[in-house]
Each structure stands twice: as C-alpha cells, then as structure tokens.
Protein backbone atom coordinates (compact mmCIF):
# COMPACT_ATOMS: atom_id res chain seq x y z
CA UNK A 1 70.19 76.69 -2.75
CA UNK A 2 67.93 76.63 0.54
CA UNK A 3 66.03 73.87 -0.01
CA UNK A 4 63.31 74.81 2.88
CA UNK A 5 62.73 77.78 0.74
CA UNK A 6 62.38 75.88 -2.25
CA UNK A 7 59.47 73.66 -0.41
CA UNK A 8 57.92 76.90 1.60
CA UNK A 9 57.08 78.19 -2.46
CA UNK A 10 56.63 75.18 -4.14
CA UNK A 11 52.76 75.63 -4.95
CA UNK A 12 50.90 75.43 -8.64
CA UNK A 13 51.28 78.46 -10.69
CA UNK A 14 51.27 79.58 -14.18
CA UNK A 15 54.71 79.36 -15.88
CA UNK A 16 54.11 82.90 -17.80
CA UNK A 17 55.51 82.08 -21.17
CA UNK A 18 52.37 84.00 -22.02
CA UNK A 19 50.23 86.40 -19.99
CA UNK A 20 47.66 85.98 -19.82
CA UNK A 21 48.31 82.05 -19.33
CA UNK A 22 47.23 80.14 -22.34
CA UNK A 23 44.07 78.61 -19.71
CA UNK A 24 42.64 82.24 -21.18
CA UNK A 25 42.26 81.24 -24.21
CA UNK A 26 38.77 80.99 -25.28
CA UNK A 27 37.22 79.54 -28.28
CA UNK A 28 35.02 82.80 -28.98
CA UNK A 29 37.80 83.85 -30.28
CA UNK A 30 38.06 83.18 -33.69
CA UNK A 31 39.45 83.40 -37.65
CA UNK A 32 37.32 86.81 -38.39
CA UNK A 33 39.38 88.09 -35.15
CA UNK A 34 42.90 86.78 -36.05
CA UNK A 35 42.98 88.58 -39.07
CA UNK A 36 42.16 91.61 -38.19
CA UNK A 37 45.10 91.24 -35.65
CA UNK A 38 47.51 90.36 -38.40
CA UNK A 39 46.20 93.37 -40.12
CA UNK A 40 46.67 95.04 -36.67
CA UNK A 41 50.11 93.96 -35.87
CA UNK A 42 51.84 95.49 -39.02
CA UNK A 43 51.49 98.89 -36.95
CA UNK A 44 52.22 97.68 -33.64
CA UNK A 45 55.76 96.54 -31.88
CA UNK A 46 58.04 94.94 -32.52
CA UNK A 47 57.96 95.29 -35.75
CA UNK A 48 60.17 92.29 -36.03
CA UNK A 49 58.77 88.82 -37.67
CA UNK A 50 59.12 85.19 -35.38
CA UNK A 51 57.47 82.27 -37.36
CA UNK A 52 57.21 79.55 -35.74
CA UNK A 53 56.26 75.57 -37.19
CA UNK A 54 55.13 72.79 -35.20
CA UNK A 55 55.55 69.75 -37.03
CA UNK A 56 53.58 66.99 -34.95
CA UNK A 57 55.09 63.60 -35.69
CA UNK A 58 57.53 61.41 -33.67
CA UNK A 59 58.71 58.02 -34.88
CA UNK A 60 58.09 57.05 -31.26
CA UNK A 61 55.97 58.74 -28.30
CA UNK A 62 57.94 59.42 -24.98
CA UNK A 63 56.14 58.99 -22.21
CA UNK A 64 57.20 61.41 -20.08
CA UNK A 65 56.43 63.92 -23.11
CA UNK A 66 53.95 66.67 -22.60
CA UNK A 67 53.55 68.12 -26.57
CA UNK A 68 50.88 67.73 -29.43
CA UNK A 69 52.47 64.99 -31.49
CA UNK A 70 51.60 61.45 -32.77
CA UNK A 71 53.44 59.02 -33.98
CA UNK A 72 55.14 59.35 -37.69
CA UNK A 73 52.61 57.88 -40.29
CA UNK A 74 52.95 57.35 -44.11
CA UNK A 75 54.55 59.87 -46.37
CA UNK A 76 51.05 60.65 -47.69
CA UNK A 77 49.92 62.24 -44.35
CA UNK A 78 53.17 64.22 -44.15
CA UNK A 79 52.92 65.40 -47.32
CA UNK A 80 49.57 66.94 -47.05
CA UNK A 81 50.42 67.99 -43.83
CA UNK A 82 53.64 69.88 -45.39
CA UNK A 83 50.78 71.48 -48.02
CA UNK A 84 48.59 72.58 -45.35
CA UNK A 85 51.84 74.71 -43.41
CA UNK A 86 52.62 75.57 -46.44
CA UNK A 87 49.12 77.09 -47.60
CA UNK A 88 48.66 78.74 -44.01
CA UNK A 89 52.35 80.65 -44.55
CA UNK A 90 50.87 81.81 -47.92
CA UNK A 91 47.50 83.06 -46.44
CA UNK A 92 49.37 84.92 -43.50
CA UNK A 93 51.97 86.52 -45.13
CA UNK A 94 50.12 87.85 -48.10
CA UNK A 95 48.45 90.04 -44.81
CA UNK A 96 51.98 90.81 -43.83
CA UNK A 97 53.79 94.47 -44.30
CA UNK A 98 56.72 93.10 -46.36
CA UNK A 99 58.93 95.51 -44.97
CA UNK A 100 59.38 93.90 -41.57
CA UNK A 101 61.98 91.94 -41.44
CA UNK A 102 62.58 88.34 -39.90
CA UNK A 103 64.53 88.23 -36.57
CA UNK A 104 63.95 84.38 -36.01
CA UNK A 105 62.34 81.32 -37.10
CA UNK A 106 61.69 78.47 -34.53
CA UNK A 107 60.63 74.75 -35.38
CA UNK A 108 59.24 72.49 -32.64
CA UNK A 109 57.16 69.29 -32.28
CA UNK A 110 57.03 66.16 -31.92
CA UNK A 111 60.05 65.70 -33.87
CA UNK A 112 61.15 68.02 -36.44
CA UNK A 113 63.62 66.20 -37.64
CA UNK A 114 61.32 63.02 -37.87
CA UNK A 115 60.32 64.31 -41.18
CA UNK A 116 62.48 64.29 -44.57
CA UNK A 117 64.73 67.09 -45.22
CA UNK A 118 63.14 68.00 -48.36
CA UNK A 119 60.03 68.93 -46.30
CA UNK A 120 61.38 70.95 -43.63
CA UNK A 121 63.43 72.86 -46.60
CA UNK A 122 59.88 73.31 -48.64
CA UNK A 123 58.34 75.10 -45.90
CA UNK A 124 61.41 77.06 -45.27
CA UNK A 125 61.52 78.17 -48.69
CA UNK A 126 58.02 79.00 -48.23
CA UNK A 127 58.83 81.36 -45.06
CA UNK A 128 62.11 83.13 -47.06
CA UNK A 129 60.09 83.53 -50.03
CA UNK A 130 58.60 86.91 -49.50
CA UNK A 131 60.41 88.19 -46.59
CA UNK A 132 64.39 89.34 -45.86
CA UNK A 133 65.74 88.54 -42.42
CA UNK A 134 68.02 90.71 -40.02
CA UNK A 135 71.52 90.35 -39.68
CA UNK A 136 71.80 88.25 -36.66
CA UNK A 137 68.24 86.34 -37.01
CA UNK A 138 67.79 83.13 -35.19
CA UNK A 139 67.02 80.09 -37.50
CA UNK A 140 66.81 76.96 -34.97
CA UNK A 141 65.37 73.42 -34.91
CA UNK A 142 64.79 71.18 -32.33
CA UNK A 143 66.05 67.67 -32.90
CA UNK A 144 66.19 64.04 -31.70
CA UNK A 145 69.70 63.22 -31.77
CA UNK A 146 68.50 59.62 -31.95
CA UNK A 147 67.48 60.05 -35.84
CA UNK A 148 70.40 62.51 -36.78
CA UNK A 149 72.80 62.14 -39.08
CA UNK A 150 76.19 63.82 -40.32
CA UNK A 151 74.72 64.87 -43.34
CA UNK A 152 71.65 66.03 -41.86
CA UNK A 153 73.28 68.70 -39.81
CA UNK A 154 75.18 69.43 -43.67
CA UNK A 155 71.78 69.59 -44.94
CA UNK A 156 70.12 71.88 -42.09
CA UNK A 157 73.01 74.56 -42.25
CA UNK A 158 72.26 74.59 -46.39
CA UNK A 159 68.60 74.94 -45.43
CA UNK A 160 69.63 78.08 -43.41
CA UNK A 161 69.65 77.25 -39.91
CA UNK A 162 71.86 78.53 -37.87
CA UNK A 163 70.95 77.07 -34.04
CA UNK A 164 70.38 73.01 -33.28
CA UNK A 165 69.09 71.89 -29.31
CA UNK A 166 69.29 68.34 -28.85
CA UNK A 167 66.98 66.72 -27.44
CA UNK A 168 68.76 64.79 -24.92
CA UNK A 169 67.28 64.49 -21.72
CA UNK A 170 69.45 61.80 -19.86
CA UNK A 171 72.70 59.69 -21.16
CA UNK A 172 71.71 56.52 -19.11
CA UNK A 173 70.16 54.12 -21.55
CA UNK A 174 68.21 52.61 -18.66
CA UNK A 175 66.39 55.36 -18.00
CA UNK A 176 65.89 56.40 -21.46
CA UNK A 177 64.43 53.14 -22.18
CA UNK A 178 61.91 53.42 -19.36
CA UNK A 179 60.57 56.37 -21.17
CA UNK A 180 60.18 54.87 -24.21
CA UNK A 181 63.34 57.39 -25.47
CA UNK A 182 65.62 55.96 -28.30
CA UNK A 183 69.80 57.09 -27.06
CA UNK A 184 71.70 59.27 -29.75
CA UNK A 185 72.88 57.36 -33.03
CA UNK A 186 76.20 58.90 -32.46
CA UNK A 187 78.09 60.19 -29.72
CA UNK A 188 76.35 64.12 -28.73
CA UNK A 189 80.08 65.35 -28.46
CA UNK A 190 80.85 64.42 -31.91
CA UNK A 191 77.29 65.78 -33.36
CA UNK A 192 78.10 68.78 -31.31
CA UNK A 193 81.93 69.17 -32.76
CA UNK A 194 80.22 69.00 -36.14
CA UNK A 195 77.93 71.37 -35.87
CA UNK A 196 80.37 73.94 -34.15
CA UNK A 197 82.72 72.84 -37.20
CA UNK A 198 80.57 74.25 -40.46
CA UNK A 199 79.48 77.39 -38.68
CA UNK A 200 76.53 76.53 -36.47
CA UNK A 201 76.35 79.87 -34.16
CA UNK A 202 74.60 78.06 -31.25
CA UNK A 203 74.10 74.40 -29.92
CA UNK A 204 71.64 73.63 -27.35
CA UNK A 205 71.32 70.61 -25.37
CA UNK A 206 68.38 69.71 -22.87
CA UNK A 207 67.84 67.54 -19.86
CA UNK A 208 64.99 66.34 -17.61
CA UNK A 209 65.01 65.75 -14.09
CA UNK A 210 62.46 63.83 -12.54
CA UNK A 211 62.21 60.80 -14.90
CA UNK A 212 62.24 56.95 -13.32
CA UNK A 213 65.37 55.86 -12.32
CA UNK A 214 67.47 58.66 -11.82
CA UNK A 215 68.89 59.67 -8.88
CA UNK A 216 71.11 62.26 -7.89
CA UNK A 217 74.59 60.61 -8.44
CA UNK A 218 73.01 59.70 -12.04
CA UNK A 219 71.48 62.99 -12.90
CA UNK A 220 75.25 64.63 -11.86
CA UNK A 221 77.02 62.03 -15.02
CA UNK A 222 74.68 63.36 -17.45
CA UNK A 223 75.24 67.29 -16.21
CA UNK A 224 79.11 66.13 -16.24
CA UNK A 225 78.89 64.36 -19.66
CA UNK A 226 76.96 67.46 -20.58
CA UNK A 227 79.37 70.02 -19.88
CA UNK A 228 82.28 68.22 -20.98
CA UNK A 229 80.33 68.11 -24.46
CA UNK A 230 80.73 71.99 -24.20
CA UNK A 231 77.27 73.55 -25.44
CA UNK A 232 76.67 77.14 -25.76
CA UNK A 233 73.28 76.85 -23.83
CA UNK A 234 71.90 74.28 -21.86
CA UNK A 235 68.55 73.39 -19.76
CA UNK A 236 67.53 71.27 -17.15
CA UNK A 237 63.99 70.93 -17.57
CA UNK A 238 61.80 69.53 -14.08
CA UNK A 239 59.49 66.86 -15.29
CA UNK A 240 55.80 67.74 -15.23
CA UNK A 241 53.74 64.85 -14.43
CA UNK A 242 50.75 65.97 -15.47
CA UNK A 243 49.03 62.43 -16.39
CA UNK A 244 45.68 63.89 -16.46
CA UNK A 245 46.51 66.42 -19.31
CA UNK A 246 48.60 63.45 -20.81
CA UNK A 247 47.49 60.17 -19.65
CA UNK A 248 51.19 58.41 -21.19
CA UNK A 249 52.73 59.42 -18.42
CA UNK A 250 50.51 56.82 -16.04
CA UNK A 251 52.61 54.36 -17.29
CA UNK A 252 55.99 56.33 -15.55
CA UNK A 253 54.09 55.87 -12.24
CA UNK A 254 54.96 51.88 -12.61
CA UNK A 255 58.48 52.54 -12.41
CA UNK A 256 58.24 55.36 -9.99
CA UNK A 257 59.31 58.62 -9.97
CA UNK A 258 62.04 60.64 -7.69
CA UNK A 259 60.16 62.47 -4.95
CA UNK A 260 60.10 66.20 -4.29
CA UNK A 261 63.43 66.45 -2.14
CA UNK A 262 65.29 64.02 -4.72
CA UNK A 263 64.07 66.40 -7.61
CA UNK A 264 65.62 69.24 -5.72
CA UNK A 265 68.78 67.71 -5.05
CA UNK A 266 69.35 67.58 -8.86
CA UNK A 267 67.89 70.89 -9.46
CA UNK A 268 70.98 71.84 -6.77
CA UNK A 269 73.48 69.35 -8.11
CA UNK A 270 73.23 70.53 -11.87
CA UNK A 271 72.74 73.98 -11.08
CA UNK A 272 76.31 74.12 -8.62
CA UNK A 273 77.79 71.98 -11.54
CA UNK A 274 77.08 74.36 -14.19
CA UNK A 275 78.09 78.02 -12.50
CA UNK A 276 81.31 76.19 -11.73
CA UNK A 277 82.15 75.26 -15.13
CA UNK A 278 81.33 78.76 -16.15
CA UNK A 279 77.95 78.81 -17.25
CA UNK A 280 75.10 81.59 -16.06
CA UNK A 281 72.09 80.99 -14.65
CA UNK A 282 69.20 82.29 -16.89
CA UNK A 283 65.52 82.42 -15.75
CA UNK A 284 64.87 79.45 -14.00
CA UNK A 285 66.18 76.17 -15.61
CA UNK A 286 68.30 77.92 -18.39
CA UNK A 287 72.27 78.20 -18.25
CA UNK A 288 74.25 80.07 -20.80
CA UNK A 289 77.99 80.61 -21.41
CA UNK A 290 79.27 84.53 -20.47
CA UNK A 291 79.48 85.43 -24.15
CA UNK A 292 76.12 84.08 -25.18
CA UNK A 293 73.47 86.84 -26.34
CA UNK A 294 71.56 85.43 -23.67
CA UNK A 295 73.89 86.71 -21.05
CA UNK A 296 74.37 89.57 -22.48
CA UNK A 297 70.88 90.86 -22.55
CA UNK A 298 70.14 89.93 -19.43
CA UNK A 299 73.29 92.25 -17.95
CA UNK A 300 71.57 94.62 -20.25
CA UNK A 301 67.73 93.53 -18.66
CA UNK A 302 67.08 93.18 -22.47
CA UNK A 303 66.38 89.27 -22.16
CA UNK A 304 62.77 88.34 -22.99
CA UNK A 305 61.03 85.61 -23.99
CA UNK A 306 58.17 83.61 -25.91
CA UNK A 307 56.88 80.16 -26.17
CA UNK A 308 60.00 79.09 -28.14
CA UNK A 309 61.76 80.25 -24.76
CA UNK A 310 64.51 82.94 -23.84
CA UNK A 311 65.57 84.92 -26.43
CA UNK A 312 66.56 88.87 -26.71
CA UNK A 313 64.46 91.78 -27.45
CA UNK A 314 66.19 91.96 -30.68
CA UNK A 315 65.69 88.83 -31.75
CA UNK A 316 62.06 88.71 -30.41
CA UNK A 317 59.54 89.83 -32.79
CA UNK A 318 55.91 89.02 -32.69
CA UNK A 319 55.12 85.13 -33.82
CA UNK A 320 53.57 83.96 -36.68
CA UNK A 321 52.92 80.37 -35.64
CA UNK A 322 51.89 77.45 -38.03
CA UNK A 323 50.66 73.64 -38.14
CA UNK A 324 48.31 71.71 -35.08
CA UNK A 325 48.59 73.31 -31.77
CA UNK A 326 50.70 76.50 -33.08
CA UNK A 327 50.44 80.02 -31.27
CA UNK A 328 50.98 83.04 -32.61
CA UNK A 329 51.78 86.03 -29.76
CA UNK A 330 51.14 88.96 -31.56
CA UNK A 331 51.02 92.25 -29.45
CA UNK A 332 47.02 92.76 -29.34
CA UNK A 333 46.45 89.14 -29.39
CA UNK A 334 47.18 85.33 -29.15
CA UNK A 335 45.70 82.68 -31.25
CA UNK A 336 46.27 78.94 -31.25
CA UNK A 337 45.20 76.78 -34.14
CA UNK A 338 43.60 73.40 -33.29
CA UNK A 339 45.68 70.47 -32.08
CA UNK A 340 43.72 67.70 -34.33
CA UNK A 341 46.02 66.75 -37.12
CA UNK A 342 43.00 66.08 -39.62
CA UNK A 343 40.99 68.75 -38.81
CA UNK A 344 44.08 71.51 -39.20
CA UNK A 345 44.67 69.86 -42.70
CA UNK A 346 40.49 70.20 -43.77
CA UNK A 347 40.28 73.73 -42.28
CA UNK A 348 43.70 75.19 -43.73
CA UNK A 349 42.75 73.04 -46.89
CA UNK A 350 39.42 74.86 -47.15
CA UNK A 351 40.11 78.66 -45.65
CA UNK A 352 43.79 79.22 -44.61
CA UNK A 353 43.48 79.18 -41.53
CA UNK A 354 42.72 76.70 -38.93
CA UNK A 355 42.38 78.79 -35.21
CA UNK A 356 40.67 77.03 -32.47
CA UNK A 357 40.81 79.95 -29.73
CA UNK A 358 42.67 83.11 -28.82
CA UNK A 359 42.28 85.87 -26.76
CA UNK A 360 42.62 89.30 -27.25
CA UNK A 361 44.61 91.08 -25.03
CA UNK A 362 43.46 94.87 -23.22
CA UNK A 363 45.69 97.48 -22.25
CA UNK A 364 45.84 96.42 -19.10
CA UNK A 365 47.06 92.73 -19.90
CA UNK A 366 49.24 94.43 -21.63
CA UNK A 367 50.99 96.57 -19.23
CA UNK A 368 50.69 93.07 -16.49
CA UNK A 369 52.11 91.37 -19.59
CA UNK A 370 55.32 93.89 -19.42
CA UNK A 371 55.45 93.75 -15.61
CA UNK A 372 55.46 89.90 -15.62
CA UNK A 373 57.69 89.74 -18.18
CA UNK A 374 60.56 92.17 -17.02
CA UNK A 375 60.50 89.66 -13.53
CA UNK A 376 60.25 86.39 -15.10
CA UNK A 377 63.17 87.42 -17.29
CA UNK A 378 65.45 90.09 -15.77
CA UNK A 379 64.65 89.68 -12.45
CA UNK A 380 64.23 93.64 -12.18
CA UNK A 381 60.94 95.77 -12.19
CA UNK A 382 60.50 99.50 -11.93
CA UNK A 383 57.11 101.22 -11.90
CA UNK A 384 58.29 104.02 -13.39
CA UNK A 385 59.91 102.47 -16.39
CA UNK A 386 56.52 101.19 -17.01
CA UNK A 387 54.80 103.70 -16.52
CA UNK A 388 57.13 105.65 -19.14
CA UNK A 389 56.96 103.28 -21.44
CA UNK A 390 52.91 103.68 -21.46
CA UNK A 391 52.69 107.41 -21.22
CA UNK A 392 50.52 106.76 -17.58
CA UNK A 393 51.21 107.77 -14.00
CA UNK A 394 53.47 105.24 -11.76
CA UNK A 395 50.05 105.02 -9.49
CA UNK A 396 48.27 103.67 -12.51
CA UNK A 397 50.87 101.05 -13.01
CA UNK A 398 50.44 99.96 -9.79
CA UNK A 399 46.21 99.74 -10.10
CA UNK A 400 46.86 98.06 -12.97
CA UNK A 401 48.45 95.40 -11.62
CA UNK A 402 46.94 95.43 -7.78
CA UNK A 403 50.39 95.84 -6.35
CA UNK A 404 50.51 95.28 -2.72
CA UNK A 405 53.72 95.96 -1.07
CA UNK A 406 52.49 93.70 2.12
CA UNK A 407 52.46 90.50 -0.46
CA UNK A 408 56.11 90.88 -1.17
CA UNK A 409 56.95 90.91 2.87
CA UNK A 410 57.65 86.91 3.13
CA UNK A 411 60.49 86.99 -0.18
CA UNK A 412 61.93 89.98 1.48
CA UNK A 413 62.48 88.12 5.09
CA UNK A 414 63.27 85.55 2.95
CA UNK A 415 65.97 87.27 1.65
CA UNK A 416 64.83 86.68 -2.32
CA UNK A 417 63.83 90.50 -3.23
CA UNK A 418 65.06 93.92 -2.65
CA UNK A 419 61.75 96.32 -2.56
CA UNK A 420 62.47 100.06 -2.32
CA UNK A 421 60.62 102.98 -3.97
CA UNK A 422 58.80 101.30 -6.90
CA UNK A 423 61.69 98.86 -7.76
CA UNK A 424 61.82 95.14 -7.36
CA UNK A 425 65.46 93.15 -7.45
CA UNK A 426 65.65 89.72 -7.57
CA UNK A 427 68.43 88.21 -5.52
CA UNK A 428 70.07 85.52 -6.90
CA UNK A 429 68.04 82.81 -4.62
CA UNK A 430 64.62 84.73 -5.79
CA UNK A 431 65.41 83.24 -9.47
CA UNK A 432 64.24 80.10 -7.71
CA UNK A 433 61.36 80.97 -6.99
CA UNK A 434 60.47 83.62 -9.46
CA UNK A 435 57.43 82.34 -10.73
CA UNK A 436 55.99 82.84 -7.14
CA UNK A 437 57.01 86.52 -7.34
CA UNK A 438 55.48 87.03 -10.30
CA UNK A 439 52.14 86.19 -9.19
CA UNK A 440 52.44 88.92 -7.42
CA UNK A 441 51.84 91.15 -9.63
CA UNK A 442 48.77 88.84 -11.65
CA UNK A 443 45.72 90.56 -10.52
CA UNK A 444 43.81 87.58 -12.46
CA UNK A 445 45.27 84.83 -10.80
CA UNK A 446 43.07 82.22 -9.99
CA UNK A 447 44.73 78.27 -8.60
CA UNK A 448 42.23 75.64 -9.65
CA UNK A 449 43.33 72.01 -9.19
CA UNK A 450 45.09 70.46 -11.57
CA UNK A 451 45.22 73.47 -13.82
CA UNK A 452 49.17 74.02 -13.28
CA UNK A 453 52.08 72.27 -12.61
CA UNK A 454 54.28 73.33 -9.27
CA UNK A 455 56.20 76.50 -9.50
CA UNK A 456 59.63 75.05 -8.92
C-alpha cells in the first residue's frame, strides 16, 4: 500500500452505505409517507424481503462505540421493548405482498445477544410468521462473545440463524479494558469450532484499529490470532473518533490514540497478513475466503450492499428495519425510526409506527444511487450499463451524475483507475481510496465540518 497516497486522499467524506447519505434525512418526512412507500415497494425491485432489528441494550457501554444503545435495564423495559418490535413487525407486514419472499434477516445493536433468548426467538417468530424465506437466505446476529455461551450458539441455530460475527475487536485485555470492553468468556477459536460444528454457514469476526494502546506489533497478534481462528469473513474496522457525535469517546483521548501514520501501518499490516493467508480483499475493510458468496459476486460485479454491510444482489432485498434508530432502504425511499428508547415504545405502542425522518428518493438519486453503488462495491462502472438498465441515453447518465472526466485525472496519474470510453476500473490500490472516487460521481456533495469521518 502507498502510504503517501493514502494521506494525499485522506479527507472527510460520506461512507455511502446509503445514497443519499443518511445527513439527508429530514424530519418532513414522515409516517403518512412511509406507508405509502411500503405500499409502493411491493411493485418495485427487488422484490426480495431484508428485515432488520436493532435491539439497543448493552450490559456495558464501550467507549470507543459509535451505535444507539444504552445500557441493559430491568426485564420490564426489555419486555415492552420486545412488544413494541413486535407490534411494528405486525403493522408492516400486514402492508406487505406475502408473496415476496425473505432473502435475509439482520440483528444489530447494542448487543443482541444482551437480551434473553426467548426474546430474540419471539420476535423471530414474529418475522417467520407470515412470510417463507429463499433457499439460501441470510439469518445473522451480531454478538458479544463476552456474554456467549455453548448453548447459546445451540439455541441461535434452533432459532434459525444461520451466520454469527463476533464482536471482537482486539485480543489484548489491556486494551480492551481501556475501552471499557469485557474479553470473550471462552476462547473465539473454540466458539468458532462450535459454531462451524452444528452447521453454522458463516462466522464473522471483527476488529478495530485505532483504539488506545495498540500499536502495530499488537494489532499484527490479534490479525494472527485471528486468522489462525479461521473465519469465513473478517473486518478490520478504522476507529471513528467522532466525540462530538458521541461524547464517550472523550474519555479515549486520556489514554491516547495511535496517530494517522500508526493507523495506516495496521491498515497495511492486517491487510498484507490477510491476502497471504488466503483471504480477498472486499470493499474497503472487508476480507473474505475465495469460496465465500462474497467473493464470488464480486468476480461476478454482483456484490452490493446495505447498512447491515456487503452482501449479494441475491441476498439483498429491500429492508424492513425495526426498534430505536432502525432504517428501512426501500427502493423509493429511506426512513429511520427515532433513536429514543421511550419514545419508540409510546409511538409504536400508540400507532405502529415510530419514524422520525426519511427521505424520499428521485430518479435521479436513484440512478447516482446505482452509480455509487456499482464503485463502492465492484470497483467497476459503465455508463452504458446504466443507462440500459434505466431505458435513458449514456449522455443522460452522465448529467445525472455531473461526470467530469478532468476530476478523475489525479487517481489516474495516481495509478488507482483505468478511464476509457464510459468505463471506470478500479485498480487494486483505488480500493483504498474508493470512497474518494466515488465522490466523484455525487453531484450533491457538500463537506461541512465535522459532518463525516475521514475517507480512509
């Protein structure tokens, strides 16, 4: 990795799991609009179902932790909060074309597994109840390894999921400890053999770089541990410090935090690491063994993605999102529900529904959405496939998106991009920086200070 390239394009930027960005989203945008969009998006593509459930309790707050979560209160509030997810399932779906089928359910947090089992399988049963599911959907959880037992993974795989990632984001117990982070109950390798054992078809395990303490050396025994533990995906996640969006993370600044060049030195270290131990590079923090679907779309430039992450364009279907904070990415629209835990239980308690804002998408987000979206994840654009793909003229693709081939001179002399004739390659240094490239092509772009983290 050139590492003077890395620092040339390291500037703020969106990080395009939605376009428009989610700083769109607009609070005139409300219930009456949502569902006429769920009405809407029984027509539109894909016609496949995501759900996705946020479940917003932790039994301790990280610091370095950038979600909507509190920490785990009395079964009472967990209960009701279980009621509400499930009463906001019931009001969607009862708008939903039972027909379409469900290509993948996704649970994040906080801590999903902070909560009993019996919850987590009352609100699946809620989401199966009304609905059958394609052959190869995606059922996964996120988890804490630190409050995960051998019977829970039993109990999960009962409960119909398919995919665990572990949370685990360094093996040094010092520097877990300085982010208030709680190490795994049991060894990860032996969770992981477990879960591999009764049938789990994928095991994901994250990292951070970035966090107090680490260094390079350090950050290279967790990668080593990492891959010796044999996942079928893994991430390395940079660290956002972002301590006026989440003012926990101050108290990192005490211990201090790796600078810039460090951070890039174990961007470098885990990313040589993994290609040599055979995994692929995937967007921009992702790795993946050869065999993974992952991989395999991506040969195919069939890998897309969501807020859940990477996923294929067969598993991807338009989300259904539920609890505090959720978004739901249908085609015509986005809408997040409010992040207050007691004001999502009142409004879903009262109506159904609990939206905050949204924002409702034109054709020409649309077709940016597409062109943004082919980059970010298969490194590969062509105006004319677009332009096919919307019935329009290869000129109007590039109007749409105020395409001007003079921006993309610097990544070509840079050696990132191939331009020639309409299509854009990503080299395999460009991945780096991709997020740069695609604002490009983001004719709404606008850098305010501290709106977004750094690109790289």
């Amino acid at each position: 990795m050139n590492i003077d390239i890395i620092k040339k394009y390291n500037t703020p930027g969106p990080r395009y799991t939605s376009y428009p960005p989610a700083t769109f989203f607009h609070t005139g945008f409300g219930q009456e609009q949502y569902v006429k969009h769920i009405e809407k998006s029984n027509g539109d593509e894909p016609k496949n179902i995501s759900f996705y459930v946020h479940i917003p309790f932790c039994s301790k707050l990280c610091f370095f932790c950038g979600c909507n979560t509190s920490i785990l209160r009395g079964d009472d509030v967990v209960k009701r909060y279980v009621n509400a997810v499930i009463k906001e399932i019931e009001t969607v779906s009862s708008m939903l074309d039972k027909s379409r089928k469900v290509s993948q359910i996704h649970w994040g947090g906080g801590t999903p597994n902070a909560i009993s089992l019996n919850y987590i399988e009352q609100i699946m049963n809620a989401l199966k109840k009304d609905f059958s599911f394609t052959g190869n959907a995606e059922i996964a959880m996120e988890c804490n390894p630190a409050y995960l037992e051998f019977k829970d993974i039993d109990r999960l795989k009962e409960i119909g999921f398919n995919r665990l990632s572990l949370g685990i984001q360094d093996f040094d117990p010092k520097i877990l400890k300085s982010v208030n982070r709680d190490a795994s109950k049991y060894p990860v390798k032996d969770l992981v053999a477990h879960m591999k054992k009764i049938g789990f078809h994928g095991v994901n395990l994250d990292l951070i770089y970035g966090l107090p303490y680490q260094t390079v050396d350090s950050f290279k025994e967790s990668v080593h541990q990492a891959i010796d533990i044999s996942p079928d995906r893994l991430v390395t996640f940079s660290y956002a410090h972002v301590p006026w969006v989440k003012t926990a993370q101050k108290k990192l600044e005490t211990y201090g935090l790796p600078g810039p060049e460090d951070k890039l030195a174990m961007f470098d270290a885990g990313l040589e690491m993994l290609t040599k131990a055979g995994y692929l590079s995937i967007g921009m923090d992702h790795y993946a063994k050869p065999d993974d679907e992952l991989c395999i779309a991506l040969n195919n430039r069939k890998l897309h993605r969501n807020f859940q992450g990477y996923a294929t364009r067969e598993t991807t279907g338009q989300v259904y999102g539920f609890g505090t904070s959720s978004i739901s990415q249908l085609n015509g629209a986005y809408i997040q529900n409010t992040k207050v835990l007691n004001e999502y239980m009142e409004r879903v308690e009262k109506t159904g529904f609990a939206v905050e804002r949204g924002y409702e998408l034109s054709q020409e987000d649309i077709i940016r959405r597409d062109v943004i979206t082919e980059i970010m994840c298969n490194g590969y654009l062509s105006f004319k496939e677009i332009a096919d793909r919307y019935a329009i003229s290869e000129q109007k693709v590039v109007e749409v998106v105020d395409f001007k081939e003079a921006e993309l001179v610097d990544f070509i002399e840079d050696d990132l991009i191939e331009y020639k004739e309409g299509i854009l390659k990503l080299k395999e240094q460009g991945f780096f920086v991709v997020r740069n490239i695609a604002m490009v092509f983001d004719p709404l772009l606008e850098i305010k200070d501290a709106q977004y983290s750094k690109t790289v």
